[in-house]
C-alpha atoms as a PDB file:
ATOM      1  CA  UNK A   1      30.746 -64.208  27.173  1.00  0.00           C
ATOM      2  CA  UNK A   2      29.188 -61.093  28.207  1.00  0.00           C
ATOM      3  CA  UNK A   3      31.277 -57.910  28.219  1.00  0.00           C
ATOM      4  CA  UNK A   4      30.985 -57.052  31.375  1.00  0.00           C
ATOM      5  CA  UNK A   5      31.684 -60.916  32.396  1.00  0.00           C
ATOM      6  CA  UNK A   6      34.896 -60.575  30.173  1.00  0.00           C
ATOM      7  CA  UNK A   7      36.584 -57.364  31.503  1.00  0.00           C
ATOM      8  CA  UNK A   8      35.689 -58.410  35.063  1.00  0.00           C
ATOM      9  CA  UNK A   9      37.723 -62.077  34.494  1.00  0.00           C
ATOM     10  CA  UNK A  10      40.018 -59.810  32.838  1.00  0.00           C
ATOM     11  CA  UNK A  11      40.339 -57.153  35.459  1.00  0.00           C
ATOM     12  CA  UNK A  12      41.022 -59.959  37.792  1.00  0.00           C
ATOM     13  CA  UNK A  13      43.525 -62.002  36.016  1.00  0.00           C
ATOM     14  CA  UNK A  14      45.443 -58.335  35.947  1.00  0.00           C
ATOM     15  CA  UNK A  15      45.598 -58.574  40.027  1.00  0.00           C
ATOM     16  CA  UNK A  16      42.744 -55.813  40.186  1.00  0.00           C
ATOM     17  CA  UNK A  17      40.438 -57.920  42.275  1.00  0.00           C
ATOM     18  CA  UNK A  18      37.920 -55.248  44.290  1.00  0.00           C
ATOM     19  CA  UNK A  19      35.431 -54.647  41.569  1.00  0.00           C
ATOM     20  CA  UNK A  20      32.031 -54.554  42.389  1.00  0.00           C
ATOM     21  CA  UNK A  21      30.579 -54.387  38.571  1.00  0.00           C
ATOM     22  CA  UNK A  22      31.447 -53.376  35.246  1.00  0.00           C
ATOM     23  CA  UNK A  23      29.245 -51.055  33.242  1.00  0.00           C
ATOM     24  CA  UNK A  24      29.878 -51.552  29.578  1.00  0.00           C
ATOM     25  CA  UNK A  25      30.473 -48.742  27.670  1.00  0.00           C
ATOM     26  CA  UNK A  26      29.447 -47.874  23.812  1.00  0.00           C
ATOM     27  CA  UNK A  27      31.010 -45.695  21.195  1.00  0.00           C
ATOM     28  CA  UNK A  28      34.378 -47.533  20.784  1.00  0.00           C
ATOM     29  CA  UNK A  29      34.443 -49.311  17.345  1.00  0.00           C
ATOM     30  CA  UNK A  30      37.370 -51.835  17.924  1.00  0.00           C
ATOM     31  CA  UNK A  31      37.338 -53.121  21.818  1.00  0.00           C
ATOM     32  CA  UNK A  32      34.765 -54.344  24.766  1.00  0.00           C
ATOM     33  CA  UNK A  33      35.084 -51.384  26.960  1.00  0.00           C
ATOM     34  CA  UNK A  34      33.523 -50.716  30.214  1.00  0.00           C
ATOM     35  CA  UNK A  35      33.546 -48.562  33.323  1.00  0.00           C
ATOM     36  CA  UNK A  36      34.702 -50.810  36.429  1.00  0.00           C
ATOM     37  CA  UNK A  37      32.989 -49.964  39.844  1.00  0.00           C
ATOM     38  CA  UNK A  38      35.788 -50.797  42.458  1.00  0.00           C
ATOM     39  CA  UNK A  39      35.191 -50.921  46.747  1.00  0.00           C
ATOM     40  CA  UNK A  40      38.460 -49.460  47.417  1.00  0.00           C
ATOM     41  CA  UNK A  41      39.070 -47.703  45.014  1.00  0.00           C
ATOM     42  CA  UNK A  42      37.908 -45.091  42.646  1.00  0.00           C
ATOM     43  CA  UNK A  43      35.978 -46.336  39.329  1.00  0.00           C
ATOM     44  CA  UNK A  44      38.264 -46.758  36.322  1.00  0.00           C
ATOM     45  CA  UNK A  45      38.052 -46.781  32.372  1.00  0.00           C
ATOM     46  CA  UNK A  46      38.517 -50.662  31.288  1.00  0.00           C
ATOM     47  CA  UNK A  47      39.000 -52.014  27.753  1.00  0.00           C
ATOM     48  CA  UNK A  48      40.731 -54.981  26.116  1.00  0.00           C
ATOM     49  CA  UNK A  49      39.853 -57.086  22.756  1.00  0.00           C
ATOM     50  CA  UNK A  50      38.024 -60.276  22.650  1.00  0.00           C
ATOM     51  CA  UNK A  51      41.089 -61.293  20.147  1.00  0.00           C
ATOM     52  CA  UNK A  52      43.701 -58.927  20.271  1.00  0.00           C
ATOM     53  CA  UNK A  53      45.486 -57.837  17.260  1.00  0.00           C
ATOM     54  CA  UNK A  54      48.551 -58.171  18.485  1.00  0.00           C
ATOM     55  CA  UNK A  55      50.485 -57.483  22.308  1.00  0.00           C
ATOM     56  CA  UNK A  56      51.649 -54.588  21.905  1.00  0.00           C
ATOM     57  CA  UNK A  57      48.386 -52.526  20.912  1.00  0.00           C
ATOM     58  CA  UNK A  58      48.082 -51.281  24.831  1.00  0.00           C
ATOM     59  CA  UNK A  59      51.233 -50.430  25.217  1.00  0.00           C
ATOM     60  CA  UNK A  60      51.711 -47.955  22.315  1.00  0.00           C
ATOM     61  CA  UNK A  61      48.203 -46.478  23.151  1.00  0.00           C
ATOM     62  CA  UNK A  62      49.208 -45.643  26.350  1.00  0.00           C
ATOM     63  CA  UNK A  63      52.857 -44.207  24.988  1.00  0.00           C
ATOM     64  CA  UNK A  64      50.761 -42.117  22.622  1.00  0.00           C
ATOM     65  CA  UNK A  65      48.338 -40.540  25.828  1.00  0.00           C
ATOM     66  CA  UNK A  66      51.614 -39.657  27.475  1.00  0.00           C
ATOM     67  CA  UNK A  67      53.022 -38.309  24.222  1.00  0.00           C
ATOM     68  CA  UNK A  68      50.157 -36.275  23.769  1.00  0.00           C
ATOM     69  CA  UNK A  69      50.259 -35.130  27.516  1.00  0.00           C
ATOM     70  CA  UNK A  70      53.915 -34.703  28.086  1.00  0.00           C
ATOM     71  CA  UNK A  71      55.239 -33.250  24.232  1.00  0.00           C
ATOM     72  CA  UNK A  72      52.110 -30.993  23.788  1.00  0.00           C
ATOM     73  CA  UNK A  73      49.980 -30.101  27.026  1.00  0.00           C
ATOM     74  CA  UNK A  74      46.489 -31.676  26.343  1.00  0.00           C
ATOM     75  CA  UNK A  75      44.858 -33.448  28.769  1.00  0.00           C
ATOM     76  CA  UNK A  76      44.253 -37.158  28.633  1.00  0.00           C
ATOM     77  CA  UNK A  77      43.852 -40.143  30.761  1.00  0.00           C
ATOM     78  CA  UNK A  78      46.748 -41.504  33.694  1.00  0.00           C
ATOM     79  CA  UNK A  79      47.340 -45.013  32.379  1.00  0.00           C
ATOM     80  CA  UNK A  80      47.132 -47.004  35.012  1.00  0.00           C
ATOM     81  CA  UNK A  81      47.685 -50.665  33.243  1.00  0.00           C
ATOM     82  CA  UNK A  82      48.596 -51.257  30.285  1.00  0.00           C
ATOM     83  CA  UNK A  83      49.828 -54.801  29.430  1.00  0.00           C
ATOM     84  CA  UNK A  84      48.744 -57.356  26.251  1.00  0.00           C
ATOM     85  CA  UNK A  85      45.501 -58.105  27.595  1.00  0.00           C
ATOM     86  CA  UNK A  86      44.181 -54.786  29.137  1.00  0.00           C
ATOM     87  CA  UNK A  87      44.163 -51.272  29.177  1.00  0.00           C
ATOM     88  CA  UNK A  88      43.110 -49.300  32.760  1.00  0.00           C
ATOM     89  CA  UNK A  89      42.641 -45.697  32.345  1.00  0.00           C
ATOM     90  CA  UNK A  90      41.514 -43.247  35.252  1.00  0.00           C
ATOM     91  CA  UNK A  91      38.100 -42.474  34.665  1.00  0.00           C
ATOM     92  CA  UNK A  92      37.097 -38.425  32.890  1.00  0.00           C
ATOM     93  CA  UNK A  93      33.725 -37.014  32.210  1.00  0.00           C
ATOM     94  CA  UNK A  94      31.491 -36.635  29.362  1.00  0.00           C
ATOM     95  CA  UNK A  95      32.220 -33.658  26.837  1.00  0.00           C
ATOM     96  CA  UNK A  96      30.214 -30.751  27.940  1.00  0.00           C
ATOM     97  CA  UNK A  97      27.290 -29.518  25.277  1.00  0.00           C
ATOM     98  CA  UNK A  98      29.231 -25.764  25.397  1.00  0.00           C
ATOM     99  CA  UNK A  99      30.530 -23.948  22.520  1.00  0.00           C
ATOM    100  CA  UNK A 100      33.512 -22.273  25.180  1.00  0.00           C
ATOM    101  CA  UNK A 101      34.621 -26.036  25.772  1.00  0.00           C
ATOM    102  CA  UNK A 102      35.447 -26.511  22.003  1.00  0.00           C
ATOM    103  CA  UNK A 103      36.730 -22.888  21.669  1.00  0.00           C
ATOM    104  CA  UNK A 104      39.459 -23.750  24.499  1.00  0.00           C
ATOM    105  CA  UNK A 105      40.017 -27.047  22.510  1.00  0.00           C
ATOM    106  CA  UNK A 106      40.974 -25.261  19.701  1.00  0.00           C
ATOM    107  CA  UNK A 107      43.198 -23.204  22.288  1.00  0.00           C
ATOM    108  CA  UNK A 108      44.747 -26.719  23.335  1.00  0.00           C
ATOM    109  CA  UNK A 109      45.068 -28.698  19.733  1.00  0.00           C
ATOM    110  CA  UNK A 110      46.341 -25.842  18.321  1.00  0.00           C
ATOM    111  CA  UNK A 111      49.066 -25.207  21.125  1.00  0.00           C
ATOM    112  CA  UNK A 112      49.898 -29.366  20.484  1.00  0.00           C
ATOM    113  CA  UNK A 113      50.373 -28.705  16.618  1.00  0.00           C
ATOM    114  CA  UNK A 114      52.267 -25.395  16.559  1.00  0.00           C
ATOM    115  CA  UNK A 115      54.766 -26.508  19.635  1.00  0.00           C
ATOM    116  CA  UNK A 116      55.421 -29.665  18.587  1.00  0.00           C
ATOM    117  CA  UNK A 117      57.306 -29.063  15.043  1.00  0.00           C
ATOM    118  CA  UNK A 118      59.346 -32.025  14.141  1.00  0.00           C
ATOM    119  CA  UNK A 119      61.969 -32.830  11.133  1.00  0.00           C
ATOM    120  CA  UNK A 120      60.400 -35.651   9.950  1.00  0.00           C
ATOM    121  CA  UNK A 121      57.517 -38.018   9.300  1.00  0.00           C
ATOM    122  CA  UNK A 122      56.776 -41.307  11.431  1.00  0.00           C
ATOM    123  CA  UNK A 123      56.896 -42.066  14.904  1.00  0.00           C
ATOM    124  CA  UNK A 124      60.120 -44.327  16.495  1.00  0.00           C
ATOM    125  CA  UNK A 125      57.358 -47.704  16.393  1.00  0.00           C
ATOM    126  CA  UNK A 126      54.256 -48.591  14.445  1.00  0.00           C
ATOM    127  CA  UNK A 127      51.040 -48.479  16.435  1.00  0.00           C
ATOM    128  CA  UNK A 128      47.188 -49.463  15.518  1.00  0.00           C
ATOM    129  CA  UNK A 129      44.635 -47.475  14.356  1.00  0.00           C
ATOM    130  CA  UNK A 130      41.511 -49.913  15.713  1.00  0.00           C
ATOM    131  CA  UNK A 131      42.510 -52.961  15.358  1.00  0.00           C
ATOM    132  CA  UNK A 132      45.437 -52.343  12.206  1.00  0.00           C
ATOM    133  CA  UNK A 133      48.664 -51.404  12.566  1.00  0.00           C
ATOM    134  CA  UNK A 134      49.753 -48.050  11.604  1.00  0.00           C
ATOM    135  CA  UNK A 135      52.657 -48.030   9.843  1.00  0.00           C
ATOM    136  CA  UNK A 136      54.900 -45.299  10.738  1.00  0.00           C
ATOM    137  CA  UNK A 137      58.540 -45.570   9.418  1.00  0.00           C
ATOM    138  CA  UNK A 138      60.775 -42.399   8.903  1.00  0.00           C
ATOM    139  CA  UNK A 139      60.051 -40.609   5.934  1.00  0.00           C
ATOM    140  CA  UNK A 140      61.689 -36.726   5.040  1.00  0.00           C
ATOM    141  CA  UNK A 141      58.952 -36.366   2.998  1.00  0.00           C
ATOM    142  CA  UNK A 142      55.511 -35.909   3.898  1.00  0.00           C
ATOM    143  CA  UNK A 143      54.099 -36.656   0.621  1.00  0.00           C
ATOM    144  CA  UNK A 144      55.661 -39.730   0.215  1.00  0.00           C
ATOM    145  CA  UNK A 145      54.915 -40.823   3.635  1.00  0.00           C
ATOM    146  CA  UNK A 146      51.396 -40.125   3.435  1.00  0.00           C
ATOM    147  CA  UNK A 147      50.999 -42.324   0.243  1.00  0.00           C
ATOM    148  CA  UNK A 148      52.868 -45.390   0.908  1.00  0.00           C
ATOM    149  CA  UNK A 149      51.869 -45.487   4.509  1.00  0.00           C
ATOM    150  CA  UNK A 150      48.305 -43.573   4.953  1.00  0.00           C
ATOM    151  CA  UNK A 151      46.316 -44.186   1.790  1.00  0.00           C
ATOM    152  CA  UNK A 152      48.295 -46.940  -0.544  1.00  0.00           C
ATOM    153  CA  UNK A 153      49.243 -48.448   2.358  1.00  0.00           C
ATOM    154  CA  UNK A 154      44.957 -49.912   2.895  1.00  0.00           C
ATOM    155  CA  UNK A 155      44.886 -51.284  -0.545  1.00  0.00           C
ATOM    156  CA  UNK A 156      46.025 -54.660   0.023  1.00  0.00           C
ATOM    157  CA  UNK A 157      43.709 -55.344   3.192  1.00  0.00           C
ATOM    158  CA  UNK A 158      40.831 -57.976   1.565  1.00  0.00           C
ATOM    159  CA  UNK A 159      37.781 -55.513   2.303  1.00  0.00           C
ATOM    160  CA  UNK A 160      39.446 -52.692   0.401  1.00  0.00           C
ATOM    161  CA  UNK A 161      40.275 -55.318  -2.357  1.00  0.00           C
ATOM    162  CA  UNK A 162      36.976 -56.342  -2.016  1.00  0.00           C
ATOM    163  CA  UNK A 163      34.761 -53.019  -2.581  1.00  0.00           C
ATOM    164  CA  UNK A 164      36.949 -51.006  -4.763  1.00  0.00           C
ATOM    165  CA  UNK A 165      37.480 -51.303  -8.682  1.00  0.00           C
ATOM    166  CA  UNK A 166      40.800 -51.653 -10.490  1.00  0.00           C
ATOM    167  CA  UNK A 167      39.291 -48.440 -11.569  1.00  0.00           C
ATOM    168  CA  UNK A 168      39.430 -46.799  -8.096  1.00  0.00           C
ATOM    169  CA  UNK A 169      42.417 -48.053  -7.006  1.00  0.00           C
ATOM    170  CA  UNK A 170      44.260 -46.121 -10.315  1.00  0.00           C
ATOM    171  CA  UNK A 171      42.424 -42.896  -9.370  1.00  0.00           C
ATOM    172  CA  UNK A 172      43.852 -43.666  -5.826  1.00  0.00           C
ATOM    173  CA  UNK A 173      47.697 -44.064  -7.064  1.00  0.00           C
ATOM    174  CA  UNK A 174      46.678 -40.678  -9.584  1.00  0.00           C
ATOM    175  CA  UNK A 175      45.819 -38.880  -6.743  1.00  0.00           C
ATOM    176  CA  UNK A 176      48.806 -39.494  -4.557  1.00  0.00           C
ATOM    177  CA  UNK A 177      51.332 -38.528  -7.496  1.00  0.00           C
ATOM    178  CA  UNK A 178      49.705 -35.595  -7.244  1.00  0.00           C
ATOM    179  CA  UNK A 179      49.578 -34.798  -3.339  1.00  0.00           C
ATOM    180  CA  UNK A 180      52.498 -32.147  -4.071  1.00  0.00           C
ATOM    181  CA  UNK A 181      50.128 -30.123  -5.939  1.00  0.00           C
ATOM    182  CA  UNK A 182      46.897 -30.846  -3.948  1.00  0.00           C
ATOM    183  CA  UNK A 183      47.984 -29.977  -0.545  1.00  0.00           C
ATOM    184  CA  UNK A 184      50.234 -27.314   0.504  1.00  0.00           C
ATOM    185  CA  UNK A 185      53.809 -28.193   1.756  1.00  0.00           C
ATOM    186  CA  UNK A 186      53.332 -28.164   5.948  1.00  0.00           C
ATOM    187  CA  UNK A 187      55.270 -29.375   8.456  1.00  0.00           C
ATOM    188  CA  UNK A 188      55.297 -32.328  10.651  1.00  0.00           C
ATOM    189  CA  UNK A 189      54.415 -32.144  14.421  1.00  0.00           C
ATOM    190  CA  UNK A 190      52.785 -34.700  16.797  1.00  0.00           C
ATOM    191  CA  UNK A 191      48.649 -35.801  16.085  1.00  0.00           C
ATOM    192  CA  UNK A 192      46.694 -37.429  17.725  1.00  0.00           C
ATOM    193  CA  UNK A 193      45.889 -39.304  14.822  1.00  0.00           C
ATOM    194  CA  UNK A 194      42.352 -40.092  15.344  1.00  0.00           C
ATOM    195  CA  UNK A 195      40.553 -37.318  16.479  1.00  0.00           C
ATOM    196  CA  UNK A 196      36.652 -37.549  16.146  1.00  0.00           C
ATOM    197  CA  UNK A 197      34.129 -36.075  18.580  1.00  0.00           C
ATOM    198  CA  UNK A 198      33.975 -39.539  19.978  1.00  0.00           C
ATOM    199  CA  UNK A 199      37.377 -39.440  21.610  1.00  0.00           C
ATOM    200  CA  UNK A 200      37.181 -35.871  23.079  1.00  0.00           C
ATOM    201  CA  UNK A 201      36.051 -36.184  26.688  1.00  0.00           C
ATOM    202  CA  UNK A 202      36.666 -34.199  29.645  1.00  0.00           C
ATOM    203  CA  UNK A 203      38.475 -33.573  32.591  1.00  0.00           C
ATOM    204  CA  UNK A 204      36.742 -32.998  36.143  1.00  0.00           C
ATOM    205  CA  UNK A 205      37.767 -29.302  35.848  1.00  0.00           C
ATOM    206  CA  UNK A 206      36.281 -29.155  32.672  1.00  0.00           C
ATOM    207  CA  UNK A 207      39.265 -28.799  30.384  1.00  0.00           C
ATOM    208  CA  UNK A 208      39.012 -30.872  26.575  1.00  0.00           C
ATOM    209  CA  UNK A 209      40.612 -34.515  27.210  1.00  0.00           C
ATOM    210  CA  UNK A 210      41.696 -37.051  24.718  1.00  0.00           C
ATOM    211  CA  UNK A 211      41.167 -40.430  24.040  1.00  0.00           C
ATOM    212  CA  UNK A 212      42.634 -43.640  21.859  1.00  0.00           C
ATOM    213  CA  UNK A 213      45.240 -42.175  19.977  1.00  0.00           C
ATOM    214  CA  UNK A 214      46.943 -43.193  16.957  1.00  0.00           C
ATOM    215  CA  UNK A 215      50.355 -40.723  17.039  1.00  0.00           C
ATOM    216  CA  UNK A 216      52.645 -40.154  14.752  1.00  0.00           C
ATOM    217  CA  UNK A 217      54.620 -36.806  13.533  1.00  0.00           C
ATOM    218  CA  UNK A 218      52.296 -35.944  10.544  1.00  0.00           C
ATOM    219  CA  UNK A 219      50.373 -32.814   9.119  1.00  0.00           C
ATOM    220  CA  UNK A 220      48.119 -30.776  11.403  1.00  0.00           C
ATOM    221  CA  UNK A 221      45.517 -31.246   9.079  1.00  0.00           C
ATOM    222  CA  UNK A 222      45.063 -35.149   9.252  1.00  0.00           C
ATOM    223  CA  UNK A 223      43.621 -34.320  13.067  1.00  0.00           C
ATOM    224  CA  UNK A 224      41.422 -31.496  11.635  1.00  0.00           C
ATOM    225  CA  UNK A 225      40.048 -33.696   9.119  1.00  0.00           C
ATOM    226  CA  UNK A 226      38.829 -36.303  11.284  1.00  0.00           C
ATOM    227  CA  UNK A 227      36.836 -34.026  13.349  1.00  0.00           C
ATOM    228  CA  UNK A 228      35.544 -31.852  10.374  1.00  0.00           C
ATOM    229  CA  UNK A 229      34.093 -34.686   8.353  1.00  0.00           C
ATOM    230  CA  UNK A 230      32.653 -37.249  10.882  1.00  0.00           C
ATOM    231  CA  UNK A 231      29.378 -34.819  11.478  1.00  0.00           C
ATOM    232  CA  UNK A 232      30.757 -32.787  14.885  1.00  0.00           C
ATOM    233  CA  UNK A 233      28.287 -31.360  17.426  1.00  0.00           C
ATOM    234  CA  UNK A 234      26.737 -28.103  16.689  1.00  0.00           C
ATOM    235  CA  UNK A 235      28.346 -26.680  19.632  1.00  0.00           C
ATOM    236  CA  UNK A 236      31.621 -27.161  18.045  1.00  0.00           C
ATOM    237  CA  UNK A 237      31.208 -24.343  15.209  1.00  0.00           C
ATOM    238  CA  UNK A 238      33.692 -21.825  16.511  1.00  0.00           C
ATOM    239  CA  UNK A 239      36.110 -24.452  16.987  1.00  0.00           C
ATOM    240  CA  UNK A 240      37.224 -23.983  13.469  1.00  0.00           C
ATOM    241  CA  UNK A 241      37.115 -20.479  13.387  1.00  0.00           C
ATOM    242  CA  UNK A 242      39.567 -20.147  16.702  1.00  0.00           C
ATOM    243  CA  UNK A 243      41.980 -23.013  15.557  1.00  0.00           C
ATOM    244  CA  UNK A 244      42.272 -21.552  12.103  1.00  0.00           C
ATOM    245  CA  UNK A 245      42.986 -17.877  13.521  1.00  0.00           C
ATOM    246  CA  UNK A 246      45.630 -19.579  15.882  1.00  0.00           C
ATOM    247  CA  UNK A 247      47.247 -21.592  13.402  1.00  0.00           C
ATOM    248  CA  UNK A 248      47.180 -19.196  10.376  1.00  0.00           C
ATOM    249  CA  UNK A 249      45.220 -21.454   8.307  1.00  0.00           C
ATOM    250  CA  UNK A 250      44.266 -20.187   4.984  1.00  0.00           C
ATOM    251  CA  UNK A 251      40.651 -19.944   3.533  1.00  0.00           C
ATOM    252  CA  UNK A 252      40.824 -22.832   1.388  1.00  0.00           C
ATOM    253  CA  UNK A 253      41.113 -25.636   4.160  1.00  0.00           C
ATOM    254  CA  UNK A 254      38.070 -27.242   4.018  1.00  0.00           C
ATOM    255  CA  UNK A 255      38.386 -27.965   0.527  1.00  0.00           C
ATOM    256  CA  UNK A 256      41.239 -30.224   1.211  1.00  0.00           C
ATOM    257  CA  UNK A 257      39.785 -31.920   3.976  1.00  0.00           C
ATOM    258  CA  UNK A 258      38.147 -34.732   1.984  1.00  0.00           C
ATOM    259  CA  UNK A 259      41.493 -35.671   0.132  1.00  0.00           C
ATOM    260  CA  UNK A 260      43.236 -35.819   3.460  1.00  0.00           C
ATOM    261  CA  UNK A 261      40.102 -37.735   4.918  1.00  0.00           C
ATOM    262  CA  UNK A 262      40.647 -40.579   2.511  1.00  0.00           C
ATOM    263  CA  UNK A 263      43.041 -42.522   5.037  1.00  0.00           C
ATOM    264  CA  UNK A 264      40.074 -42.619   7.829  1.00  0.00           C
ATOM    265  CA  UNK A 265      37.775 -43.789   5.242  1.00  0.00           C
ATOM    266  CA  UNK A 266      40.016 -46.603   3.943  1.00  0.00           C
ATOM    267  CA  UNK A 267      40.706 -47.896   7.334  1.00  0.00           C
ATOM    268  CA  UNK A 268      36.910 -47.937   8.441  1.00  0.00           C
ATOM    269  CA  UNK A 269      36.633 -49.849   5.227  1.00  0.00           C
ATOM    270  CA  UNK A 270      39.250 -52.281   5.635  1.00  0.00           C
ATOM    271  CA  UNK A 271      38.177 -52.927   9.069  1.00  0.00           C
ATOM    272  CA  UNK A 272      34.453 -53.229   9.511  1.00  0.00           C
ATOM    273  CA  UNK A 273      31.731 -54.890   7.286  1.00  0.00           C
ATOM    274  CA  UNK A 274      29.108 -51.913   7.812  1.00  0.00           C
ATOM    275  CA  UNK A 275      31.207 -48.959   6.304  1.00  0.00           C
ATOM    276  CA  UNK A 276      28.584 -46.157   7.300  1.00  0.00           C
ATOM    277  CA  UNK A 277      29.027 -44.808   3.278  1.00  0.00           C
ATOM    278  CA  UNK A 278      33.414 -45.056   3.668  1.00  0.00           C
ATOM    279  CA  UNK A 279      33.618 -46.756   0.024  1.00  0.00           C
ATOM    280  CA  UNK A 280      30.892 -44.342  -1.547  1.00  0.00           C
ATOM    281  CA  UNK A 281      32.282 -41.596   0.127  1.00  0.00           C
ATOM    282  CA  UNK A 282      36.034 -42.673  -1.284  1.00  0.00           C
ATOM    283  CA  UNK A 283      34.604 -43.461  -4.652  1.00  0.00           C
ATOM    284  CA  UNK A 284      32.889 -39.565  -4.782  1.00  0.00           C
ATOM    285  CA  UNK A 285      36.661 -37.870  -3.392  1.00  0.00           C
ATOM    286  CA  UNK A 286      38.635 -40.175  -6.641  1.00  0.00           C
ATOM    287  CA  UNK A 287      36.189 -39.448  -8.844  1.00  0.00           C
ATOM    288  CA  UNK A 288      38.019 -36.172 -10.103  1.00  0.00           C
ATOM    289  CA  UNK A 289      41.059 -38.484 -10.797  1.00  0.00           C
ATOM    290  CA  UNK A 290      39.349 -41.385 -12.946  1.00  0.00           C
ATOM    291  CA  UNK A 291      41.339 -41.729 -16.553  1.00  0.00           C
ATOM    292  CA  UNK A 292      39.446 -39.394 -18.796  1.00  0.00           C
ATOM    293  CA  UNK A 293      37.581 -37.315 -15.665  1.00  0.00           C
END
């Protein structure tokens, strides 16, 4: 069936029958989305899977755009339906190609990571990140919580399995017994969880609005990550400079970024069968921690 065939049958089984069309969408990675033209109404943000992973997937992405709204001030979409099949979102703009839009990001993330300090690691449910579920029991320790449930946690899923090396996966356990001494000890406080370019849009008045969340209380760092290793837009240079001045960071950041990155590249491996480079690029970060390296 074609996409837009499938959200419009879906749109309608949901009781929102006035749509004219539905414009499908790219970008997304894990769901048929689309932009539904209504006559009464004004055009909304659509998406649902063709086999959904599980019910409650819509429901805990729309908890985490009102966590992220309501707990730390940034701008996202109004949910307007969210039930097993389908997700309706109010519709924002394209990211402006500005350098000043990304500096007031780094105004807003910031504000979300320094005001939203929390005691420990998790989030009170699991939720997905694409089409897995993100484990995210209580943990006091963030160490501990970001080995068992951020990196270890991808090493049973069958592509993983499949495209690392009992050799890898070793370097992989090294590596977390060593997080205390890798990274520095920071707090936890609500993330978005994951934060590429893709999923930072806009609001009508301009301001930095965000998209398919994966929250959890977790380091600052896992959102900075994202967005510093998945190739952001030129126009978003200063937006590391201003967040690091407003959060204090210290000089050696980006040289932990590709340790933290791990967990985005071992879910993009366990999930799709084109990787774009995810197992080379984890093979290159373990490399230091081979036996004899």
């Amino acid at each position: 069936m074609l996409p837009a065939t499938f959200l419009a049958e879906r749109l309608s089984r949901a009781g929102i029958r006035d749509v004219v069309t539905v414009e499908p969408v790219s970008g997304g990675l894990a769901a048929v989305a689309g932009i539904a033209l209504r006559e009464d109404a004004p055009p909304v943000f659509v998406k649902a899977f063709a086999d959904a992973p599980d019910g409650d997937a819509f429901a805990a992405e729309a908890e985490g755009l009102t966590a992220l709204r309501e707990r730390g001030g940034v701008a996202t979409p109004e949910v307007l339906l969210a039930n097993e099949e389908l997700l309706v979102l109010s519709l924002l703009q394209p990211r402006p190609r500005s350098g000043s839009f990304w500096e007031r990001f780094a105004h807003a993330l910031a504000h979300l990571h320094t005001s939203t300090a929390h005691p420990r690691f998790g989030w009170h449910r699991d939720n997905w990140l694409g089409r897995r579920r993100q484990i995210n029991t209580w943990a006091d320790d963030g160490f501990a919580f970001f080995a068992e449930h951020r990196l270890l946690r991808w090493l049973s899923e069958p592509r993983v399995e499949a495209a690392l090396e009992p050799a890898d996966r070793a370097a992989l356990e090294r590596l977390c017994a060593r997080l205390p001494e890798l990274l520095p000890k920071r707090p936890a406080c609500l993330t978005h969880g994951d934060l590429w370019a893709q999923n930072v849009l806009a609001t009508t008045d301009g301001r930095a609005a965000l998209i398919d969340p994966a929250v959890s209380y977790m380091w600052a760092e896992v959102d900075l990550a994202h967005l510093w290793t998945t190739a952001p837009p030129p126009e978003s240079r200063r937006f590391f400079d201003v967040y690091a001045e407003l959060t204090g960071l210290d000089d050696g950041w980006p040289a932990r970024m590709p340790i933290i990155q791990l967990r985005q590249h071992l879910a993009v491996l366990a999930q799709f069968d084109d990787d774009w480079g995810a197992a080379e690029t984890i093979r290159a970060t373990l490399a230091p921690f081979r036996a004899g390296a």
